[in-house]
PDB file of N, CA and C in Angstrom:
ATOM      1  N   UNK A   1       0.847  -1.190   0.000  1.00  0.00           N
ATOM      2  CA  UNK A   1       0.000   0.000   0.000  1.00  0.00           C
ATOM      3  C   UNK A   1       0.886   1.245   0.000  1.00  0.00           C
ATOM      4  N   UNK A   2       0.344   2.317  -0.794  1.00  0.00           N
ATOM      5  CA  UNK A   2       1.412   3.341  -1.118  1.00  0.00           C
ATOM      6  C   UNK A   2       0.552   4.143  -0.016  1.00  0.00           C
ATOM      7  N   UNK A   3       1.123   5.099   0.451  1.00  0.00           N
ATOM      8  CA  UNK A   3       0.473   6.461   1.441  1.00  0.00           C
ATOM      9  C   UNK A   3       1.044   7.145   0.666  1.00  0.00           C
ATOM     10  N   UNK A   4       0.722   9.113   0.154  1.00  0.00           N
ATOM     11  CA  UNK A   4       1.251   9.603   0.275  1.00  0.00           C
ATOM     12  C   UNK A   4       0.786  10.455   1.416  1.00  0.00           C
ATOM     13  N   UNK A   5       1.588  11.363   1.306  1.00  0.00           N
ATOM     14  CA  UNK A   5       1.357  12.225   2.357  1.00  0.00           C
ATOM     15  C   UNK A   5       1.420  13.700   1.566  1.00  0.00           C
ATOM     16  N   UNK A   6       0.689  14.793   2.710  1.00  0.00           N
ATOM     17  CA  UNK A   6       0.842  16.086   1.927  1.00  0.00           C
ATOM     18  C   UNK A   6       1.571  16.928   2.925  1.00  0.00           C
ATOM     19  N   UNK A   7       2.253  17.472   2.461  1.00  0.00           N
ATOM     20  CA  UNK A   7       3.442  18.130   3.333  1.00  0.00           C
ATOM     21  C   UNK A   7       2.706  19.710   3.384  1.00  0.00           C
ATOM     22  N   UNK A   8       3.077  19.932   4.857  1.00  0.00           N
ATOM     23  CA  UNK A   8       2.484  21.045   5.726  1.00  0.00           C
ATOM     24  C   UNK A   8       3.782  21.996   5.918  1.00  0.00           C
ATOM     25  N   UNK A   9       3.707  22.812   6.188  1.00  0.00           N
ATOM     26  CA  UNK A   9       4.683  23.682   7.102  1.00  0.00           C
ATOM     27  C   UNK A   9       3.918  25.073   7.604  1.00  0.00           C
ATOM     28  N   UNK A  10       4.716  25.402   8.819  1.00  0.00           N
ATOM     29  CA  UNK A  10       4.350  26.739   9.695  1.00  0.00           C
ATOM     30  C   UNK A  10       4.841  28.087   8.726  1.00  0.00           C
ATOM     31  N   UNK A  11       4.514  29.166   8.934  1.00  0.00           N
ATOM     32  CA  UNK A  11       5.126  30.441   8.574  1.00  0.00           C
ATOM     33  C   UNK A  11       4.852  31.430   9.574  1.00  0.00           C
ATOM     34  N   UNK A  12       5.909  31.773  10.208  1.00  0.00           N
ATOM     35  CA  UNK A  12       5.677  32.963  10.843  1.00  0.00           C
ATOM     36  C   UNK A  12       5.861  34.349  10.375  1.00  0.00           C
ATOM     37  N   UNK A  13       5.560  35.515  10.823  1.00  0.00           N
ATOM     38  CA  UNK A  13       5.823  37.091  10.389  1.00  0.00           C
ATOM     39  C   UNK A  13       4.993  37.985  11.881  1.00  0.00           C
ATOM     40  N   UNK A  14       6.138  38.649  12.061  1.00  0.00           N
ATOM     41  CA  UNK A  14       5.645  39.893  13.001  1.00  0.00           C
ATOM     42  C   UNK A  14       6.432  41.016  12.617  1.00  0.00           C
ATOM     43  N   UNK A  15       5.986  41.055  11.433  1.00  0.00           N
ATOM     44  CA  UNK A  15       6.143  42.815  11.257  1.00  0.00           C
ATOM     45  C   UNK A  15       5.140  42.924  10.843  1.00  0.00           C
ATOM     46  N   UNK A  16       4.066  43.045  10.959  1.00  0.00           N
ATOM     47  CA  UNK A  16       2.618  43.494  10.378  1.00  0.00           C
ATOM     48  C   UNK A  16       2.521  44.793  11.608  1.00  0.00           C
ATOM     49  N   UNK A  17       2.460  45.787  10.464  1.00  0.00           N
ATOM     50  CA  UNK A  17       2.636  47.433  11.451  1.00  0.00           C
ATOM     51  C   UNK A  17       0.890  47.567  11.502  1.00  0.00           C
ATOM     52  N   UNK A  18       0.138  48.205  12.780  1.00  0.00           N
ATOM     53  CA  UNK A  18      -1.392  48.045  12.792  1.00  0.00           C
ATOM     54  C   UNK A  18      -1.504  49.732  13.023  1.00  0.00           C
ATOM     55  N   UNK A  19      -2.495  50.143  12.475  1.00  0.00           N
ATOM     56  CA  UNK A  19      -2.580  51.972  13.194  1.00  0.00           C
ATOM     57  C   UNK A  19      -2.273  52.174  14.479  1.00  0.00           C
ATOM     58  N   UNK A  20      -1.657  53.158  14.520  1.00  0.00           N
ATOM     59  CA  UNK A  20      -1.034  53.720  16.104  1.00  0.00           C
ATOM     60  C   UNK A  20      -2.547  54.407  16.625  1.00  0.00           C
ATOM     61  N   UNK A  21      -3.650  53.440  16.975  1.00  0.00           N
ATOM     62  CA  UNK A  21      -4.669  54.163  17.578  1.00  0.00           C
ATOM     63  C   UNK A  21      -4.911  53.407  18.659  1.00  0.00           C
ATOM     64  N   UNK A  22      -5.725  53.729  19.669  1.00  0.00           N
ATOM     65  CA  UNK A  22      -5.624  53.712  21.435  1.00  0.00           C
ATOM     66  C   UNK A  22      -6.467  52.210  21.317  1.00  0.00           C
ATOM     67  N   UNK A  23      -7.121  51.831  20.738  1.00  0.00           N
ATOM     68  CA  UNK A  23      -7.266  50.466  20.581  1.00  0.00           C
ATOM     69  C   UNK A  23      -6.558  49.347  19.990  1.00  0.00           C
ATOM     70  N   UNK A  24      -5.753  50.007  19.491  1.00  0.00           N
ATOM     71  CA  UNK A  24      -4.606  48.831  18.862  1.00  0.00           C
ATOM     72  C   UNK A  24      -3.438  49.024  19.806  1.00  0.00           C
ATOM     73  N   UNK A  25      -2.955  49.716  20.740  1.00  0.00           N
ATOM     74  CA  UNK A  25      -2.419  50.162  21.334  1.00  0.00           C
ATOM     75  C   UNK A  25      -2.180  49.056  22.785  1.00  0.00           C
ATOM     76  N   UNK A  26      -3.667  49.343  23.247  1.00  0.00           N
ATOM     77  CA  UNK A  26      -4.614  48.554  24.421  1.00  0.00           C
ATOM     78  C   UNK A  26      -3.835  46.967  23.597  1.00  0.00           C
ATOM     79  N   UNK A  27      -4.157  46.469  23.183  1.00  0.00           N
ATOM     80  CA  UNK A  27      -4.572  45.212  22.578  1.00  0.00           C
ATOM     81  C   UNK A  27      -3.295  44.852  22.534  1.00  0.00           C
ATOM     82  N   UNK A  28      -2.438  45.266  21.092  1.00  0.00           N
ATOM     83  CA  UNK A  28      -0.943  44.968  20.727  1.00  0.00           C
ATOM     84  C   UNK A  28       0.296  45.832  21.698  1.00  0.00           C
ATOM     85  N   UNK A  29       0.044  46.332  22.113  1.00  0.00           N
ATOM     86  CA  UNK A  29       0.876  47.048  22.717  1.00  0.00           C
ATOM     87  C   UNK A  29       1.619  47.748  22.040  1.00  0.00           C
ATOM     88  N   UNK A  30       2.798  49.174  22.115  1.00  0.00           N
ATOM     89  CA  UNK A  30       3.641  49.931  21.427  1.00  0.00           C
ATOM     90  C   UNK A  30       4.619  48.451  20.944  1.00  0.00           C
ATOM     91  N   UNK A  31       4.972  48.869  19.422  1.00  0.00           N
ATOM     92  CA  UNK A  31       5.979  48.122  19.189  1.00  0.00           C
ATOM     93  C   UNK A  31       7.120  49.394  19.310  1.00  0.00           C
ATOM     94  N   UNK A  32       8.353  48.000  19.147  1.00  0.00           N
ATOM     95  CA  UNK A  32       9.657  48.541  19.326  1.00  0.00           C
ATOM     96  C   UNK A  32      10.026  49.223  17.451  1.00  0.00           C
ATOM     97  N   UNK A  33       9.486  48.876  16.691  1.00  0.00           N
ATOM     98  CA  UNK A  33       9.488  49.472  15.393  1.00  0.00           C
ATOM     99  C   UNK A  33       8.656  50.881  15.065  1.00  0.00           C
ATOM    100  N   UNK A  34       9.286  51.608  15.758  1.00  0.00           N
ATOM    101  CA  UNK A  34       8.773  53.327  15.606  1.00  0.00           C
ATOM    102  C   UNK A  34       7.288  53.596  15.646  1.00  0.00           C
ATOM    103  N   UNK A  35       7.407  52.661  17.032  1.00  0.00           N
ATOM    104  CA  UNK A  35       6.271  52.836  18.168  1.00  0.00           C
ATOM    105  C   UNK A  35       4.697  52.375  17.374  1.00  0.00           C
ATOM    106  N   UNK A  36       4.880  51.811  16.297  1.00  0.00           N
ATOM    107  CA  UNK A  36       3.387  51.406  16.555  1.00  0.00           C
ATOM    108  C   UNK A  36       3.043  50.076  16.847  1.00  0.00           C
ATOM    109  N   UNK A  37       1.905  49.621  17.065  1.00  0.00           N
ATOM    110  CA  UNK A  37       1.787  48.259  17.327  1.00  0.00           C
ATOM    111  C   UNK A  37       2.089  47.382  16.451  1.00  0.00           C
ATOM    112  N   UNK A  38       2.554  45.837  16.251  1.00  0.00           N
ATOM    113  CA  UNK A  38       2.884  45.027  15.764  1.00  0.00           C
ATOM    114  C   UNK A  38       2.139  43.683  16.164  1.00  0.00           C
ATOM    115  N   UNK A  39       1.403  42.702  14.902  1.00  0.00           N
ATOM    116  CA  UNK A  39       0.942  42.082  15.070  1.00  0.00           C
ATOM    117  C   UNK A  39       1.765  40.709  14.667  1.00  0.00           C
ATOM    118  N   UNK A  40       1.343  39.653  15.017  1.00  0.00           N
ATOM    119  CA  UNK A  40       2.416  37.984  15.216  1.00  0.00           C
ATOM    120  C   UNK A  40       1.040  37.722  14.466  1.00  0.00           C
ATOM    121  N   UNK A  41       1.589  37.144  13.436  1.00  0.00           N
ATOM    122  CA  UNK A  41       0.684  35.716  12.530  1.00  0.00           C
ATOM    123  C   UNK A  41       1.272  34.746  12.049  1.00  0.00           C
ATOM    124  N   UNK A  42       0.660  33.688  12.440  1.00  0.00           N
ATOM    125  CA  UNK A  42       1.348  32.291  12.223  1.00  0.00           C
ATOM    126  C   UNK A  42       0.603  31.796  11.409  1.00  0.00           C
ATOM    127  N   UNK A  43       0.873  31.167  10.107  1.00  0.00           N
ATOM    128  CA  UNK A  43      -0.386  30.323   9.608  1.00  0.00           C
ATOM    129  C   UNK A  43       0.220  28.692   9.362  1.00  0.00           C
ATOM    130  N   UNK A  44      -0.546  27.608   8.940  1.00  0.00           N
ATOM    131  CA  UNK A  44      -0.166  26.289   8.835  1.00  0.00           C
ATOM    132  C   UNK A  44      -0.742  26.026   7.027  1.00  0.00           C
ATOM    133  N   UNK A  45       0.487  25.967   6.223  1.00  0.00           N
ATOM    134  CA  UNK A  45       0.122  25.969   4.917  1.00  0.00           C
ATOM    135  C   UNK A  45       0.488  24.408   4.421  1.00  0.00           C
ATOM    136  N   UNK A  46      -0.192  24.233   3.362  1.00  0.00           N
ATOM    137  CA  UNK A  46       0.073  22.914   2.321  1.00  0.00           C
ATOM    138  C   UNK A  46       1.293  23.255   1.510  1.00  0.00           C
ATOM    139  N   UNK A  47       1.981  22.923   1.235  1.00  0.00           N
ATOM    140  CA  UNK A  47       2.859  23.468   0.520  1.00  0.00           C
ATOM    141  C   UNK A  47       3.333  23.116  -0.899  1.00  0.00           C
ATOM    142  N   UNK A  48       2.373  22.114  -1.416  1.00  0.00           N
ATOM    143  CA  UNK A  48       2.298  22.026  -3.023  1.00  0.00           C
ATOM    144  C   UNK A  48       1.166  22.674  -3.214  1.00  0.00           C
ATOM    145  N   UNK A  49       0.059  23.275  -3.032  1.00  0.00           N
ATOM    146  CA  UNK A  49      -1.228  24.109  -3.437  1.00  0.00           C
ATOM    147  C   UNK A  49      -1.223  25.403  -2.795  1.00  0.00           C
ATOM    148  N   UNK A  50      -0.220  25.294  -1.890  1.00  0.00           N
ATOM    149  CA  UNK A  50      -0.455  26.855  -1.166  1.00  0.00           C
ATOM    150  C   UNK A  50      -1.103  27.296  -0.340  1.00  0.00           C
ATOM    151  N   UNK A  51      -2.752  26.380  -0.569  1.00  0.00           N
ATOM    152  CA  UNK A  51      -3.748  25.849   0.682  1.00  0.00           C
ATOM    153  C   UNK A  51      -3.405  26.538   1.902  1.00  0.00           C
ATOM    154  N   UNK A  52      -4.120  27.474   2.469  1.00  0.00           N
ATOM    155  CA  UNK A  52      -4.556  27.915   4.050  1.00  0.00           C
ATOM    156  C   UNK A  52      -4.948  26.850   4.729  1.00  0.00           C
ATOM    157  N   UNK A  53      -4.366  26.068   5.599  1.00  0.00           N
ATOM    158  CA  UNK A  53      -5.161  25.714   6.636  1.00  0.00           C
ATOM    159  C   UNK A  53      -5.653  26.149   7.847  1.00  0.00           C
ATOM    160  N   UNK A  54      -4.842  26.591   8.609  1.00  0.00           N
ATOM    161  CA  UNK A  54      -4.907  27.568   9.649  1.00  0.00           C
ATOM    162  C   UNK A  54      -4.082  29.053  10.231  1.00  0.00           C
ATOM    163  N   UNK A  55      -4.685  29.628  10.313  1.00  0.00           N
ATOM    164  CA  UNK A  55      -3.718  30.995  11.094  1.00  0.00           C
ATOM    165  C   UNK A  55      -4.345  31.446  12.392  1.00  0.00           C
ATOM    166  N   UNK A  56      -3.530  31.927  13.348  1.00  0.00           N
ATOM    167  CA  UNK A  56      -3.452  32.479  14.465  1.00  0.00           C
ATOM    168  C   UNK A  56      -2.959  33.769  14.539  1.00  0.00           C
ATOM    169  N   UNK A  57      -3.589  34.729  15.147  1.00  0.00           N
ATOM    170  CA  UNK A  57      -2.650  36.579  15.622  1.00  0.00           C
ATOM    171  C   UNK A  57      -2.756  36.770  16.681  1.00  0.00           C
ATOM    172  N   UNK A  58      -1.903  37.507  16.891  1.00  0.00           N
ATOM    173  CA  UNK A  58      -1.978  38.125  18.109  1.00  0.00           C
ATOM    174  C   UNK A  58      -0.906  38.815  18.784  1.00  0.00           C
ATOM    175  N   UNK A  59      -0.826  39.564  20.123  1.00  0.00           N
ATOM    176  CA  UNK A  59       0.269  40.210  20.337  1.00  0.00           C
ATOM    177  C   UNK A  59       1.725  39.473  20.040  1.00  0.00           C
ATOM    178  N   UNK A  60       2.882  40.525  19.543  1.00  0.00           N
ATOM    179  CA  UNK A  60       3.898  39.649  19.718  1.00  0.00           C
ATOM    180  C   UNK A  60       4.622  39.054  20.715  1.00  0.00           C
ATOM    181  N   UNK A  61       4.162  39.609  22.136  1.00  0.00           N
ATOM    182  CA  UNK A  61       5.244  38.967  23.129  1.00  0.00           C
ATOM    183  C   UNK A  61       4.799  37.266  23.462  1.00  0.00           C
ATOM    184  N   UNK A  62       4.014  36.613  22.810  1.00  0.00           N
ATOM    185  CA  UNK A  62       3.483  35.736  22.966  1.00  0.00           C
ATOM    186  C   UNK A  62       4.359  34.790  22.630  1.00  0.00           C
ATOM    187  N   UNK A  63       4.700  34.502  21.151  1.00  0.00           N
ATOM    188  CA  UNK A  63       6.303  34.417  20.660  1.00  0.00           C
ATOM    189  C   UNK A  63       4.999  33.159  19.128  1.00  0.00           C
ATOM    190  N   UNK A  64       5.923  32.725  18.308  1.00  0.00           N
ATOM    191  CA  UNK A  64       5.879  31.777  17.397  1.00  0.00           C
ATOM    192  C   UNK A  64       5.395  30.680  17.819  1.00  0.00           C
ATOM    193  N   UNK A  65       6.184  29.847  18.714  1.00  0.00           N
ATOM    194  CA  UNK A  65       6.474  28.684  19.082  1.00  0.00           C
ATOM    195  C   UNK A  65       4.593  28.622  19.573  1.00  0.00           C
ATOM    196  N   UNK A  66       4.231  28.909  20.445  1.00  0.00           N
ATOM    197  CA  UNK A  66       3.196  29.701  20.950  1.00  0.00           C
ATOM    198  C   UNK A  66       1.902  28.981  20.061  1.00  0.00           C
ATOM    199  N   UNK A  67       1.863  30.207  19.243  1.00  0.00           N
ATOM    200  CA  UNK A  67       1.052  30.389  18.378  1.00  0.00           C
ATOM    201  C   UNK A  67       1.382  28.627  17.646  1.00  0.00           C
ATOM    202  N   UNK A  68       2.223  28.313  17.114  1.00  0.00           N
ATOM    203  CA  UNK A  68       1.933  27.201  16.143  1.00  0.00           C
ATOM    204  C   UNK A  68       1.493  26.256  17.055  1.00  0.00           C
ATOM    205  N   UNK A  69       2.074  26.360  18.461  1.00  0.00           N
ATOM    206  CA  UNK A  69       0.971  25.037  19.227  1.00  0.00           C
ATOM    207  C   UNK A  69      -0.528  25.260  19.140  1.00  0.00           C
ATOM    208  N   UNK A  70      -1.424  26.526  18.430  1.00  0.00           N
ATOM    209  CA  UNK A  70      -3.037  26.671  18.313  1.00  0.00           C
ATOM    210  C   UNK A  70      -3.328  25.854  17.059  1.00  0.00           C
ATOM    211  N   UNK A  71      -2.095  25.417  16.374  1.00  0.00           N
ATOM    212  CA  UNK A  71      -2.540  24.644  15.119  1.00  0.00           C
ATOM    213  C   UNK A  71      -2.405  23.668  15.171  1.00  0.00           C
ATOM    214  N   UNK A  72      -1.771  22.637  15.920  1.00  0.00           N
ATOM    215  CA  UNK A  72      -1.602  21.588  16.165  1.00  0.00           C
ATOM    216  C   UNK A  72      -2.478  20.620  15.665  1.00  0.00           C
ATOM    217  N   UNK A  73      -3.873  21.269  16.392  1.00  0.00           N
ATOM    218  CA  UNK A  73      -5.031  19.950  16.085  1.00  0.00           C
ATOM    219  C   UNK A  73      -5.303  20.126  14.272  1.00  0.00           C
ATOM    220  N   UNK A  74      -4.706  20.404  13.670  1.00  0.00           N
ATOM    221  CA  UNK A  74      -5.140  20.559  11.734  1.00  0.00           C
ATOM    222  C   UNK A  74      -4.125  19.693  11.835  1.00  0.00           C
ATOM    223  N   UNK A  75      -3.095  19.206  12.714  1.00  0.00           N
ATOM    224  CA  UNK A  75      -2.269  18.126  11.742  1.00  0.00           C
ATOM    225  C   UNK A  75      -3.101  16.639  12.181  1.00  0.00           C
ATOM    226  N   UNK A  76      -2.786  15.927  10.833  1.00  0.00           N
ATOM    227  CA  UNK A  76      -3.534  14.702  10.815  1.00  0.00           C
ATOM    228  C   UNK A  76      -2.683  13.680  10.169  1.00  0.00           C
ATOM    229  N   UNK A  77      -2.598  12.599  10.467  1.00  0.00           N
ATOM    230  CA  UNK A  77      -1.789  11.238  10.256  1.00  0.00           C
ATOM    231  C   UNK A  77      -0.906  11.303   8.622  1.00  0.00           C
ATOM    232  N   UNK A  78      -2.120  11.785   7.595  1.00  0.00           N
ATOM    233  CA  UNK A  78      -1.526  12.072   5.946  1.00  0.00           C
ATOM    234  C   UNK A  78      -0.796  13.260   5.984  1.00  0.00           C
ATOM    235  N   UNK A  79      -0.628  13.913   7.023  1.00  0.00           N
ATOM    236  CA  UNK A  79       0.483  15.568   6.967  1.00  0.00           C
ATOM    237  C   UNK A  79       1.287  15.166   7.212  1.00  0.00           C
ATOM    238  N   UNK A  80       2.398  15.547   6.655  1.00  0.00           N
ATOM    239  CA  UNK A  80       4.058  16.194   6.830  1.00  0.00           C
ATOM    240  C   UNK A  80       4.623  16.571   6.941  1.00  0.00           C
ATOM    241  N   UNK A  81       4.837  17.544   8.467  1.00  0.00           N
ATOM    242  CA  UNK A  81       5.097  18.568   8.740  1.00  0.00           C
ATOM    243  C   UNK A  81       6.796  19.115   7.979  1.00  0.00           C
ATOM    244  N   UNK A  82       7.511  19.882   7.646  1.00  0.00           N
ATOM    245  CA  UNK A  82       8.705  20.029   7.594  1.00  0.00           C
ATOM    246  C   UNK A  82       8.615  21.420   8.172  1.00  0.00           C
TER     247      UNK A  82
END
Protein backbone atom coordinates (compact mmCIF):
# COMPACT_ATOMS: atom_id res chain seq x y z
CA UNK A 1 0.00 0.00 0.00
CA UNK A 2 1.41 3.34 -1.12
CA UNK A 3 0.47 6.46 1.44
CA UNK A 4 1.25 9.60 0.27
CA UNK A 5 1.36 12.22 2.36
CA UNK A 6 0.84 16.09 1.93
CA UNK A 7 3.44 18.13 3.33
CA UNK A 8 2.48 21.04 5.73
CA UNK A 9 4.68 23.68 7.10
CA UNK A 10 4.35 26.74 9.70
CA UNK A 11 5.13 30.44 8.57
CA UNK A 12 5.68 32.96 10.84
CA UNK A 13 5.82 37.09 10.39
CA UNK A 14 5.65 39.89 13.00
CA UNK A 15 6.14 42.81 11.26
CA UNK A 16 2.62 43.49 10.38
CA UNK A 17 2.64 47.43 11.45
CA UNK A 18 -1.39 48.05 12.79
CA UNK A 19 -2.58 51.97 13.19
CA UNK A 20 -1.03 53.72 16.10
CA UNK A 21 -4.67 54.16 17.58
CA UNK A 22 -5.62 53.71 21.44
CA UNK A 23 -7.27 50.47 20.58
CA UNK A 24 -4.61 48.83 18.86
CA UNK A 25 -2.42 50.16 21.33
CA UNK A 26 -4.61 48.55 24.42
CA UNK A 27 -4.57 45.21 22.58
CA UNK A 28 -0.94 44.97 20.73
CA UNK A 29 0.88 47.05 22.72
CA UNK A 30 3.64 49.93 21.43
CA UNK A 31 5.98 48.12 19.19
CA UNK A 32 9.66 48.54 19.33
CA UNK A 33 9.49 49.47 15.39
CA UNK A 34 8.77 53.33 15.61
CA UNK A 35 6.27 52.84 18.17
CA UNK A 36 3.39 51.41 16.55
CA UNK A 37 1.79 48.26 17.33
CA UNK A 38 2.88 45.03 15.76
CA UNK A 39 0.94 42.08 15.07
CA UNK A 40 2.42 37.98 15.22
CA UNK A 41 0.68 35.72 12.53
CA UNK A 42 1.35 32.29 12.22
CA UNK A 43 -0.39 30.32 9.61
CA UNK A 44 -0.17 26.29 8.84
CA UNK A 45 0.12 25.97 4.92
CA UNK A 46 0.07 22.91 2.32
CA UNK A 47 2.86 23.47 0.52
CA UNK A 48 2.30 22.03 -3.02
CA UNK A 49 -1.23 24.11 -3.44
CA UNK A 50 -0.46 26.86 -1.17
CA UNK A 51 -3.75 25.85 0.68
CA UNK A 52 -4.56 27.91 4.05
CA UNK A 53 -5.16 25.71 6.64
CA UNK A 54 -4.91 27.57 9.65
CA UNK A 55 -3.72 30.99 11.09
CA UNK A 56 -3.45 32.48 14.46
CA UNK A 57 -2.65 36.58 15.62
CA UNK A 58 -1.98 38.13 18.11
CA UNK A 59 0.27 40.21 20.34
CA UNK A 60 3.90 39.65 19.72
CA UNK A 61 5.24 38.97 23.13
CA UNK A 62 3.48 35.74 22.97
CA UNK A 63 6.30 34.42 20.66
CA UNK A 64 5.88 31.78 17.40
CA UNK A 65 6.47 28.68 19.08
CA UNK A 66 3.20 29.70 20.95
CA UNK A 67 1.05 30.39 18.38
CA UNK A 68 1.93 27.20 16.14
CA UNK A 69 0.97 25.04 19.23
CA UNK A 70 -3.04 26.67 18.31
CA UNK A 71 -2.54 24.64 15.12
CA UNK A 72 -1.60 21.59 16.17
CA UNK A 73 -5.03 19.95 16.08
CA UNK A 74 -5.14 20.56 11.73
CA UNK A 75 -2.27 18.13 11.74
CA UNK A 76 -3.53 14.70 10.81
CA UNK A 77 -1.79 11.24 10.26
CA UNK A 78 -1.53 12.07 5.95
CA UNK A 79 0.48 15.57 6.97
CA UNK A 80 4.06 16.19 6.83
CA UNK A 81 5.10 18.57 8.74
CA UNK A 82 8.70 20.03 7.59
Amino acid sequence: MVRMFRTVSFDGCSSIRLADNERNVEWFWPGGRGGCPILELVTLVEIGTRALIGAVFGPTDIGETAYARRLLHHLRPDRLLL
